[in-house]
N, C-alpha and C. Protein backbone atom coordinates (compact mmCIF):
# COMPACT_ATOMS: atom_id res chain seq x y z
N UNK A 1 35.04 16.06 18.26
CA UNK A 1 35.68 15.95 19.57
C UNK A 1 35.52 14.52 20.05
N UNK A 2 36.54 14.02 20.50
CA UNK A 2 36.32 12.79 21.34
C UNK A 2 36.57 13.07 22.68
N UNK A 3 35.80 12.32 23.34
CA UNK A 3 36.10 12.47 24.89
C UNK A 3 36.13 10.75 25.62
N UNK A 4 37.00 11.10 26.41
CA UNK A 4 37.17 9.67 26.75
C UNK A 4 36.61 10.35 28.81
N UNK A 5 36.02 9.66 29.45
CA UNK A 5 35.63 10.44 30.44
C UNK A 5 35.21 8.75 31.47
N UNK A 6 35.76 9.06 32.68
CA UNK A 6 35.50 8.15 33.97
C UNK A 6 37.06 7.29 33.89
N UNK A 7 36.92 6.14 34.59
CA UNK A 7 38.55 5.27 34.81
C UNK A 7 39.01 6.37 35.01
N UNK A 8 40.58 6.57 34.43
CA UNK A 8 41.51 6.97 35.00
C UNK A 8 41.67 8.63 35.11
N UNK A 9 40.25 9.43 34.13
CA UNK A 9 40.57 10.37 34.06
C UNK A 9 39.87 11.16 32.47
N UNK A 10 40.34 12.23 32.39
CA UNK A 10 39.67 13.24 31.67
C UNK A 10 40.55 13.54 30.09
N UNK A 11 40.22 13.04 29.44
CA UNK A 11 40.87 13.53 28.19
C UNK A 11 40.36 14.08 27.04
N UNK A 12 40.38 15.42 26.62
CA UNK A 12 39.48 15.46 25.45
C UNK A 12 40.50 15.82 24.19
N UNK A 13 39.88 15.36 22.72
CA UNK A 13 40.45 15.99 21.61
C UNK A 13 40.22 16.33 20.60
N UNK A 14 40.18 17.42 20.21
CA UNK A 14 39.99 18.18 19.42
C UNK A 14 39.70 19.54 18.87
N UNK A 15 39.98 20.18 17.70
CA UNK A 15 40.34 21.52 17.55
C UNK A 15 42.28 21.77 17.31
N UNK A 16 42.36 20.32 17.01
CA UNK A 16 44.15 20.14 16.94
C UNK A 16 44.43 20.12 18.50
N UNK A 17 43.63 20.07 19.46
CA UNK A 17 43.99 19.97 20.73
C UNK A 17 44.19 18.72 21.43
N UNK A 18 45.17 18.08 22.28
CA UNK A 18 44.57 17.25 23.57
C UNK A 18 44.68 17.89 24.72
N UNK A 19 43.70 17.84 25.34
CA UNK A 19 43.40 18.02 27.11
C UNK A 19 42.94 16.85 27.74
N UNK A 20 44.41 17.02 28.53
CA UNK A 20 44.62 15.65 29.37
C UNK A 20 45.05 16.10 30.99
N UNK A 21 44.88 15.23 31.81
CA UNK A 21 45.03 15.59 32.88
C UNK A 21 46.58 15.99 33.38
N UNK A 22 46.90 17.02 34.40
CA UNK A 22 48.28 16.89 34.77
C UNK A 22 49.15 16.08 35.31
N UNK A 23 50.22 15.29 35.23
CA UNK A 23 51.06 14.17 35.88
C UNK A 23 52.29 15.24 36.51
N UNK A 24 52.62 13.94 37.75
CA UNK A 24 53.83 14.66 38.18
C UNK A 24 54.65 14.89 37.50
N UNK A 25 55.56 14.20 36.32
CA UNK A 25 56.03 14.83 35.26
C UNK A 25 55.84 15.84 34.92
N UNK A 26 55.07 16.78 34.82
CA UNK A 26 54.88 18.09 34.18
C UNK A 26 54.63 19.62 35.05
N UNK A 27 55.31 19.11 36.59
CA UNK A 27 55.79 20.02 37.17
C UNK A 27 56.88 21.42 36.63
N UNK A 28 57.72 20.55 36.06
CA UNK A 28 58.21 22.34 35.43
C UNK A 28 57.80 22.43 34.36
N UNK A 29 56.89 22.10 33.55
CA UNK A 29 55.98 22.51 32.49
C UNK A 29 54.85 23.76 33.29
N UNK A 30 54.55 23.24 34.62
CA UNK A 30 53.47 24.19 35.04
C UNK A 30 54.37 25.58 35.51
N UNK A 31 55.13 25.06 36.16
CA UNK A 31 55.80 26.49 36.61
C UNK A 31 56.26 27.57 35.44
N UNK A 32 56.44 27.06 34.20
CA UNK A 32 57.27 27.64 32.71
C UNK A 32 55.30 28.36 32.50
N UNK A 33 54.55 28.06 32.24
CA UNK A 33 53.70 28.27 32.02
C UNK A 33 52.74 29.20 33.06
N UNK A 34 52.80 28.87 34.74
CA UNK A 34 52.02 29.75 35.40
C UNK A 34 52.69 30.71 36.29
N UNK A 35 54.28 30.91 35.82
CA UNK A 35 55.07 31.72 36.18
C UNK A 35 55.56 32.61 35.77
N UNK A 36 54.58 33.48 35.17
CA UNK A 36 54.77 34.14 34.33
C UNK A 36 54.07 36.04 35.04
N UNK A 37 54.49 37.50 34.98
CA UNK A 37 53.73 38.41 35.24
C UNK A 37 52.21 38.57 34.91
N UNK A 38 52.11 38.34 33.76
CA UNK A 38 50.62 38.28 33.50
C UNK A 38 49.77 37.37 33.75
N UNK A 39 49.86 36.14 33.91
CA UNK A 39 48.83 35.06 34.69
C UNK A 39 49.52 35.55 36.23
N UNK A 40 50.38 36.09 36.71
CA UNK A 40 50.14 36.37 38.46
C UNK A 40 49.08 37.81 38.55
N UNK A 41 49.06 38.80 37.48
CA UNK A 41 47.86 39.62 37.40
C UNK A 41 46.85 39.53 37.22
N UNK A 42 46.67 38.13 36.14
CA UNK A 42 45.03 38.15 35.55
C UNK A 42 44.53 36.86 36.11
N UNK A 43 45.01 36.49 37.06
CA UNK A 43 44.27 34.85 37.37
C UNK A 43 45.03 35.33 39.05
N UNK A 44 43.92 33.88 40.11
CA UNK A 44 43.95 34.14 41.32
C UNK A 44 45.40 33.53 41.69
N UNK A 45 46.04 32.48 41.02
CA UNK A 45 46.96 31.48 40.91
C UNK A 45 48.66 32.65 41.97
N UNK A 46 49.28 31.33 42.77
CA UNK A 46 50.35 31.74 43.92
C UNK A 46 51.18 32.38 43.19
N UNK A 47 51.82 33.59 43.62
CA UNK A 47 52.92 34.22 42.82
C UNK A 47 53.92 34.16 43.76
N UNK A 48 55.61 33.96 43.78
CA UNK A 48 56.03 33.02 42.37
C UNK A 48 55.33 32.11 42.55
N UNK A 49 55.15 31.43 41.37
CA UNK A 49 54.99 30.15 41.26
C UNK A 49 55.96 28.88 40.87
N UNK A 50 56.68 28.81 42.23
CA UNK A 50 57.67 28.01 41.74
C UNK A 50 57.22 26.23 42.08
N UNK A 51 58.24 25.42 41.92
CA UNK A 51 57.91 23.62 41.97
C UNK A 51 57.34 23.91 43.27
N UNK A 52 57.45 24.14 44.26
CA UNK A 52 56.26 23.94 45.56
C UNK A 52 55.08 24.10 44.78
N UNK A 53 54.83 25.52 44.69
CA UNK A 53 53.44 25.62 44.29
C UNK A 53 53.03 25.00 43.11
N UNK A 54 53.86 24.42 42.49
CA UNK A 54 53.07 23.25 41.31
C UNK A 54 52.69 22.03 41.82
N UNK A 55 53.59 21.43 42.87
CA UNK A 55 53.40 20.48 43.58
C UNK A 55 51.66 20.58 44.16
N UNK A 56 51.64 21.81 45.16
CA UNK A 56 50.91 21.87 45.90
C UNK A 56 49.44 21.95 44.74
N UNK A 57 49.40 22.73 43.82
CA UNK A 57 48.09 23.13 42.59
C UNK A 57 47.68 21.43 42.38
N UNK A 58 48.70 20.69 41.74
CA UNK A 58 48.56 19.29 41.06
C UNK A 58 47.81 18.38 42.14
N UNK A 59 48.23 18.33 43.04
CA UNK A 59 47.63 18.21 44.63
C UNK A 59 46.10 18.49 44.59
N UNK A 60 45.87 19.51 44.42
CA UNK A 60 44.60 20.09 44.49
C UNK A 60 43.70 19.71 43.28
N UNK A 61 44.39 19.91 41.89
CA UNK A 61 43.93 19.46 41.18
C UNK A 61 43.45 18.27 40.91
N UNK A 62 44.24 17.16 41.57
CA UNK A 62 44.10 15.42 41.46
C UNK A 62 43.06 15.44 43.06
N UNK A 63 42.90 16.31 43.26
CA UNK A 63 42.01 15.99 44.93
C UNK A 63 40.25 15.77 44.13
N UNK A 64 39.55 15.57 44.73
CA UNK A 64 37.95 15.26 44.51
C UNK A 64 36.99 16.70 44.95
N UNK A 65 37.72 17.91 44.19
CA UNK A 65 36.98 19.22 44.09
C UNK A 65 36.09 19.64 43.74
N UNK A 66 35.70 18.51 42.67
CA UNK A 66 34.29 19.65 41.59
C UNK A 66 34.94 20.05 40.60
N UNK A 67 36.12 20.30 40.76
CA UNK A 67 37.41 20.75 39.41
C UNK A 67 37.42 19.52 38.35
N UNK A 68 37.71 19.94 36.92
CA UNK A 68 38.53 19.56 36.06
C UNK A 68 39.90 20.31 35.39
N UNK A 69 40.57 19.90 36.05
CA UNK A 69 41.93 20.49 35.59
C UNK A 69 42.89 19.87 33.96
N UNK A 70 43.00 20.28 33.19
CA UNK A 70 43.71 19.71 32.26
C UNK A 70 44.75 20.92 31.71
N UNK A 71 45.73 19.98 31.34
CA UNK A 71 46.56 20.99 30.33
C UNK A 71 46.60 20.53 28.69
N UNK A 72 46.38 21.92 28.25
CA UNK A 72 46.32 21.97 26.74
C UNK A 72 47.64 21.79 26.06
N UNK A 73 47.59 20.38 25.51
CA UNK A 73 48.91 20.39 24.89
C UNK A 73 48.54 20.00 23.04
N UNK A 74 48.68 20.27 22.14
CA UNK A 74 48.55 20.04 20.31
C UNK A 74 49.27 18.46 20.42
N UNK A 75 50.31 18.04 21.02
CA UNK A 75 50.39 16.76 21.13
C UNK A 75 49.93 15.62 22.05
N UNK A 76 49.64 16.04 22.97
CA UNK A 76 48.81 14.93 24.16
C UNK A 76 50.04 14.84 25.32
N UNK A 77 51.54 15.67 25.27
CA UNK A 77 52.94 15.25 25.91
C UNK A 77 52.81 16.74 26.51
N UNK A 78 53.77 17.45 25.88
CA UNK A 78 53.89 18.98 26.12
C UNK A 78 53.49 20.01 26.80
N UNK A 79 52.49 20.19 28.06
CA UNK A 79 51.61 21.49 28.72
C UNK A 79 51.89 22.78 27.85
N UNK A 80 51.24 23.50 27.66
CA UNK A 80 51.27 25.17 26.71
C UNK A 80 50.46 25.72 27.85
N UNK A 81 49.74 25.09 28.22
CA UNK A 81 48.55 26.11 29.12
C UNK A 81 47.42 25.14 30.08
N UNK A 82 46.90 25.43 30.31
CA UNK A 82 45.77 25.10 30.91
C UNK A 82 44.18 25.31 31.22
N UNK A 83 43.21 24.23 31.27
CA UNK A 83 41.77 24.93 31.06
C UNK A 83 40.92 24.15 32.31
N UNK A 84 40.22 24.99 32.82
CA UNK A 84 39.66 24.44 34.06
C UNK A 84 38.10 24.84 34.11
N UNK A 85 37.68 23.40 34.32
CA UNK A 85 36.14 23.54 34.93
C UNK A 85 35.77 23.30 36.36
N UNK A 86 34.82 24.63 37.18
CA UNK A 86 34.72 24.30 38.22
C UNK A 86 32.93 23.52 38.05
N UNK A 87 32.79 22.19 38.16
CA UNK A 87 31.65 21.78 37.97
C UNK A 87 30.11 22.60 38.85
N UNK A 88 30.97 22.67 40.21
CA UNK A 88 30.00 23.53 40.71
C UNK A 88 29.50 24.44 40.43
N UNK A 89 30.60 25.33 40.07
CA UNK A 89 29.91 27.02 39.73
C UNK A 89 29.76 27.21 38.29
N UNK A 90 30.01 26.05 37.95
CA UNK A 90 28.99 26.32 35.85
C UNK A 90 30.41 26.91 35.43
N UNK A 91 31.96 27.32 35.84
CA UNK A 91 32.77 28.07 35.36
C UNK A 91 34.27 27.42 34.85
N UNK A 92 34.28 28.45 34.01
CA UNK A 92 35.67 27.94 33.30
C UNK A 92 36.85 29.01 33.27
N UNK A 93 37.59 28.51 33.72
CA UNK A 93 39.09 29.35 33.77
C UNK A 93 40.25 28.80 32.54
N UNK A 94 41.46 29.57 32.42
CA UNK A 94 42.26 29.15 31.47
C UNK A 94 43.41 29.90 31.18
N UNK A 95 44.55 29.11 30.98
CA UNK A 95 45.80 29.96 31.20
C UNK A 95 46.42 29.39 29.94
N UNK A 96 47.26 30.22 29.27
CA UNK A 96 48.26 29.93 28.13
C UNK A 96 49.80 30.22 28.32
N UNK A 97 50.66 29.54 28.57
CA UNK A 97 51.84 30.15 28.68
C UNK A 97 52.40 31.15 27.79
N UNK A 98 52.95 32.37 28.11
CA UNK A 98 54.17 33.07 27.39
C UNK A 98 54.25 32.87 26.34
N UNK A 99 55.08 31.71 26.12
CA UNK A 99 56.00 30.92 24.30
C UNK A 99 54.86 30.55 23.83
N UNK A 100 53.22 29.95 24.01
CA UNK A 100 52.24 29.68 23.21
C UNK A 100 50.92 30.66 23.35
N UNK A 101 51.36 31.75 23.92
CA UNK A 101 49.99 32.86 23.08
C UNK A 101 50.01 32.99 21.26
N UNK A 102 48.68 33.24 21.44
CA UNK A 102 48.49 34.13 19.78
C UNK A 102 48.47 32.76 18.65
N UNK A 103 48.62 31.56 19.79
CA UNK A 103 48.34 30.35 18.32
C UNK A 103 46.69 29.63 18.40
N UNK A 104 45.75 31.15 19.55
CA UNK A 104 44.24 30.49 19.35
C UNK A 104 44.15 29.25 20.17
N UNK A 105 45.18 28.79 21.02
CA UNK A 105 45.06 27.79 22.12
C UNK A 105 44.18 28.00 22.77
N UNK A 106 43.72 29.05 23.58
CA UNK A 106 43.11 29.15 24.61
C UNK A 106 41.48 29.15 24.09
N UNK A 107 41.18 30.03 22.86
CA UNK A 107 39.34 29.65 22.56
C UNK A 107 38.90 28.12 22.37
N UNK A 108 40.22 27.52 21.33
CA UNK A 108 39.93 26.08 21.32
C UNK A 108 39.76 25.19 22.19
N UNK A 109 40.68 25.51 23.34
CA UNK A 109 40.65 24.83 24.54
C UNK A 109 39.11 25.31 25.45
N UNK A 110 38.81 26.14 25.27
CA UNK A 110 37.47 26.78 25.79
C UNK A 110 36.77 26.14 25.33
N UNK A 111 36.18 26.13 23.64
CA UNK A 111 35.19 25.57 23.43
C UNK A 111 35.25 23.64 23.69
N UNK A 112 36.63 23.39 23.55
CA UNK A 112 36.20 21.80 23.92
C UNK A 112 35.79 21.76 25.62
N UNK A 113 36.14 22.41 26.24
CA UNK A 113 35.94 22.27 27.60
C UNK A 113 34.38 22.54 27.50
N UNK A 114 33.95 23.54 27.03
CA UNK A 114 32.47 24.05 27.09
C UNK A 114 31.44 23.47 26.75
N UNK A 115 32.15 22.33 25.38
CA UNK A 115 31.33 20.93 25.02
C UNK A 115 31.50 19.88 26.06
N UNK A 116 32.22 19.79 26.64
CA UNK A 116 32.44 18.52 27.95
C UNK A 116 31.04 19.48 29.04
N UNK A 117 31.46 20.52 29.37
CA UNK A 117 30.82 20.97 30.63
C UNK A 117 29.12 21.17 30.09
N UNK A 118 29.02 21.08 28.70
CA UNK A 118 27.07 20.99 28.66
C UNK A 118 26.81 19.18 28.27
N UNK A 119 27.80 18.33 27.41
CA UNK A 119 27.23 17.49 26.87
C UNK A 119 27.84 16.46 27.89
N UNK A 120 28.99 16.48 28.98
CA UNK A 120 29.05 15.04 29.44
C UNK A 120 28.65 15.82 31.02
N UNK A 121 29.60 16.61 31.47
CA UNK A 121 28.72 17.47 32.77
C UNK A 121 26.98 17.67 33.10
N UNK A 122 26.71 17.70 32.00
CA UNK A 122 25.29 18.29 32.05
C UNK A 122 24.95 20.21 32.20
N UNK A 123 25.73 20.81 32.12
CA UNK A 123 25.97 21.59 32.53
C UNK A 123 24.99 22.84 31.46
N UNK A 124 23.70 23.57 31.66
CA UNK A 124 22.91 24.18 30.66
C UNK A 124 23.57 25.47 30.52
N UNK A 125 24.69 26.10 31.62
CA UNK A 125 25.45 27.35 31.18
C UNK A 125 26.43 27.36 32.19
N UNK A 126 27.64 27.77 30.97
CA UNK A 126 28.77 27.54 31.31
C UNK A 126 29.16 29.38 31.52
N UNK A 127 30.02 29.84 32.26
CA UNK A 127 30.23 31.47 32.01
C UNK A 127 31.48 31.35 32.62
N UNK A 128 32.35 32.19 31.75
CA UNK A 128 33.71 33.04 31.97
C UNK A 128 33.43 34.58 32.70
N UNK A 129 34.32 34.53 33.62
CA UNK A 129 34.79 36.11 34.42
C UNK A 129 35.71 36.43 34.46
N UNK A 130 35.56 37.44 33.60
CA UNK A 130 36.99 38.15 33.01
C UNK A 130 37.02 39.55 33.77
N UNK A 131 37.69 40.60 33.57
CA UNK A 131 38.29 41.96 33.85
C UNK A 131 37.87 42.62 32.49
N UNK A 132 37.19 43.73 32.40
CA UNK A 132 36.92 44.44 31.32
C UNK A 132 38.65 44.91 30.59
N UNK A 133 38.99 45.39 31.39
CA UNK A 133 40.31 45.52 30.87
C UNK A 133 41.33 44.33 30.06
N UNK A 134 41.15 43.30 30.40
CA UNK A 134 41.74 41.98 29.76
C UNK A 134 41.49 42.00 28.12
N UNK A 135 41.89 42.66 27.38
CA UNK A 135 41.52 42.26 26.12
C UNK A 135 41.88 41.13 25.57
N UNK A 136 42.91 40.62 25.65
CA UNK A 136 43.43 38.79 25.31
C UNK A 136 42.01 38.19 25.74
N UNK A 137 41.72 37.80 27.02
CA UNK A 137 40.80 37.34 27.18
C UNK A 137 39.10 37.39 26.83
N UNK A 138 39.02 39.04 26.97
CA UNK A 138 37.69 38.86 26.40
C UNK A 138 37.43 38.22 25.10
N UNK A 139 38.54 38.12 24.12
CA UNK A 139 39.03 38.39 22.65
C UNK A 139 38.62 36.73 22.45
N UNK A 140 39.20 36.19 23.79
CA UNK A 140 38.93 34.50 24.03
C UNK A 140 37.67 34.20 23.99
N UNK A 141 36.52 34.92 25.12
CA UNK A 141 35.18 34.64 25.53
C UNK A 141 34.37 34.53 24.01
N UNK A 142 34.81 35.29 23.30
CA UNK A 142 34.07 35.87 21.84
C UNK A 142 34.03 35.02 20.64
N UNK A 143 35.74 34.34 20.57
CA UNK A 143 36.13 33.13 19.51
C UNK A 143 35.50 32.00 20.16
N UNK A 144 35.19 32.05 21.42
CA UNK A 144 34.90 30.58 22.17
C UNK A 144 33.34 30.70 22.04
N UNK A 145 32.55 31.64 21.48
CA UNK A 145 31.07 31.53 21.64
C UNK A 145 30.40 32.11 22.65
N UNK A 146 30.61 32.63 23.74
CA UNK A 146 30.38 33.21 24.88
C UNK A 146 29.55 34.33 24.43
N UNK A 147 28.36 34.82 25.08
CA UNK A 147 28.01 36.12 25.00
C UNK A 147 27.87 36.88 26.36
N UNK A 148 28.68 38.55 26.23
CA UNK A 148 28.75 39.36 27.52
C UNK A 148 26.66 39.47 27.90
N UNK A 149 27.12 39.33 29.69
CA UNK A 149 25.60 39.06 30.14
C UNK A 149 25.65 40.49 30.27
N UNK A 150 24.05 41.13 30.94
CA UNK A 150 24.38 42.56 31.32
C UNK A 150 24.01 42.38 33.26
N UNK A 151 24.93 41.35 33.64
CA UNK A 151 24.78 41.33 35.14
C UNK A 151 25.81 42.09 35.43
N UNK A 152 25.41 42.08 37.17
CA UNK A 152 26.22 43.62 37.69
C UNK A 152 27.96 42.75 37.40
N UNK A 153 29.06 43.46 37.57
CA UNK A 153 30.41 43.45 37.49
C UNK A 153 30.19 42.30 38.72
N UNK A 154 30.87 41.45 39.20
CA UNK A 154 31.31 40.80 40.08
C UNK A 154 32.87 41.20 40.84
N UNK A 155 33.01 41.81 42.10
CA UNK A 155 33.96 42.30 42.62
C UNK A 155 34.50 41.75 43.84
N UNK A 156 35.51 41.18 43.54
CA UNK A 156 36.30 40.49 44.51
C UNK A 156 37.89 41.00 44.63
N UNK A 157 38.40 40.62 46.01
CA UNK A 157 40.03 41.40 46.08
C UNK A 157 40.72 40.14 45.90
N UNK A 158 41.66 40.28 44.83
CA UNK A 158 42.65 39.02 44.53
C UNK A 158 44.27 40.10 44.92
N UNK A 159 44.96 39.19 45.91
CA UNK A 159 46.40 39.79 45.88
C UNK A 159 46.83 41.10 46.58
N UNK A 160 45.57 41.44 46.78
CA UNK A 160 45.28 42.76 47.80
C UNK A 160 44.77 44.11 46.49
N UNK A 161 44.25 43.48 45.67
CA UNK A 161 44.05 44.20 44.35
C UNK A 161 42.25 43.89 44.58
N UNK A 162 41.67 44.89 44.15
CA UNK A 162 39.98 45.03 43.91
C UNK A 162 39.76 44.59 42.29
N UNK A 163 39.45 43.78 42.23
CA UNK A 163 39.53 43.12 40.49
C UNK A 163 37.92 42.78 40.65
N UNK A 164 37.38 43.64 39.23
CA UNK A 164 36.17 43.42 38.90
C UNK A 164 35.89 42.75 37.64
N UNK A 165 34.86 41.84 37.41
CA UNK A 165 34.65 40.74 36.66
C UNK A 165 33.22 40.75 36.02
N UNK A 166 33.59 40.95 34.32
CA UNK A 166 31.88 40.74 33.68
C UNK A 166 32.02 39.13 33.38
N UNK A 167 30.58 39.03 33.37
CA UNK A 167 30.17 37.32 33.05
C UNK A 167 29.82 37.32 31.61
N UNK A 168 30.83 36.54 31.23
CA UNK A 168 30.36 35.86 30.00
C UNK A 168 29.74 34.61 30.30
N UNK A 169 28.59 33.79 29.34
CA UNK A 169 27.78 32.94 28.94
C UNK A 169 27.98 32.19 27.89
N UNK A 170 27.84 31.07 28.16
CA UNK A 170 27.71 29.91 27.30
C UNK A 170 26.43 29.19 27.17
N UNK A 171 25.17 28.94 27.22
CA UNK A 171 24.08 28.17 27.09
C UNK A 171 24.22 26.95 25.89
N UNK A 172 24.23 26.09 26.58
CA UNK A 172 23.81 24.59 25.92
C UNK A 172 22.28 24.71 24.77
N UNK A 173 22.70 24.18 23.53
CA UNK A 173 21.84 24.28 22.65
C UNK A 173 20.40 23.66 23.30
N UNK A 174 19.60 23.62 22.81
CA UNK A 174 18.34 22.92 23.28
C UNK A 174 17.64 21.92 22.09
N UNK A 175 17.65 20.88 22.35
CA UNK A 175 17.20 19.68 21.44
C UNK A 175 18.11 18.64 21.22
């Protein structure tokens, strides 16, 4: 993996991946990608999601959050998806568009994010919260290295929906 990290921004590569930050250019890349039924069910993200709300996310994303926002593209041009670290809460989120499921984007993009968030973050555990029901995703937590914790479900209302969440784990090697 290389990581290029501070100046202008966040880029990592490898796993056939680049994750690079979002540009205004790639406004209808985000909407093709987070406008979709199943990321408005399985993630907290605005439904529709049309160019406002990409506008407004990229906004948020380029703001000074605690976030790392990047999109996963195999060429360093293209968005397929997206992978996010919230530095604060040790957590990682991640979306794959539609046209690029099932090509293993999303664990790869996990584990490079998961190497940024212990080796340049500092970060000693990283954890995914998924929906027991999500099988795509748990399917992700598992290729990405993650192990299910046995903490209670985490239950929060997204959308006016009661969505409950096990924690997966990541721990940073030691030495």
């Amino acid at each position: 993996m290389t990581i290029r990290y501070g100046g202008p921004g966040v880029r990592l590569a490898g796993n056939g991946l680049v994750l690079r930050e979002w540009e205004r250019g790639d406004l209808a890349a985000m909407v093709e990608v987070f406008d979709d039924p199943d990321v408005a069910y399985w993630t907290p993200l605005v439904t529709p999601f049309d160019l406002d709300a990409a506008e407004a996310y990229l906004d948020r994303a380029h703001s000074d959050n605690g976030r790392v926002h990047l999109a996963i593209t195999t060429d360093g041009e293209r968005p397929l998806g997206e992978v996010m670290l919230s530095q604060e809460a040790a957590f990682v989120g991640y979306v794959v568009g539609a046209a690029s499921r099932g090509q293993g984007l999303a664990a790869r993009a996990v584990r490079l994010m998961t190497e940024y968030a212990h080796n340049v973050a500092g970060l000693p555990r990283v954890i995914l919260e998924i929906e027991p029901d999500n099988a795509a995703s748990n399917g992700v937590a598992r290729r990405s290295g993650y192990q299910l914790t046995d903490l209670p479900l985490n239950v929060v209302t997204d959308k006016g929906r009661e969505v409950r969440l096990r924690t997966w784990e990541h721990l940073a090697e030691l030495g």
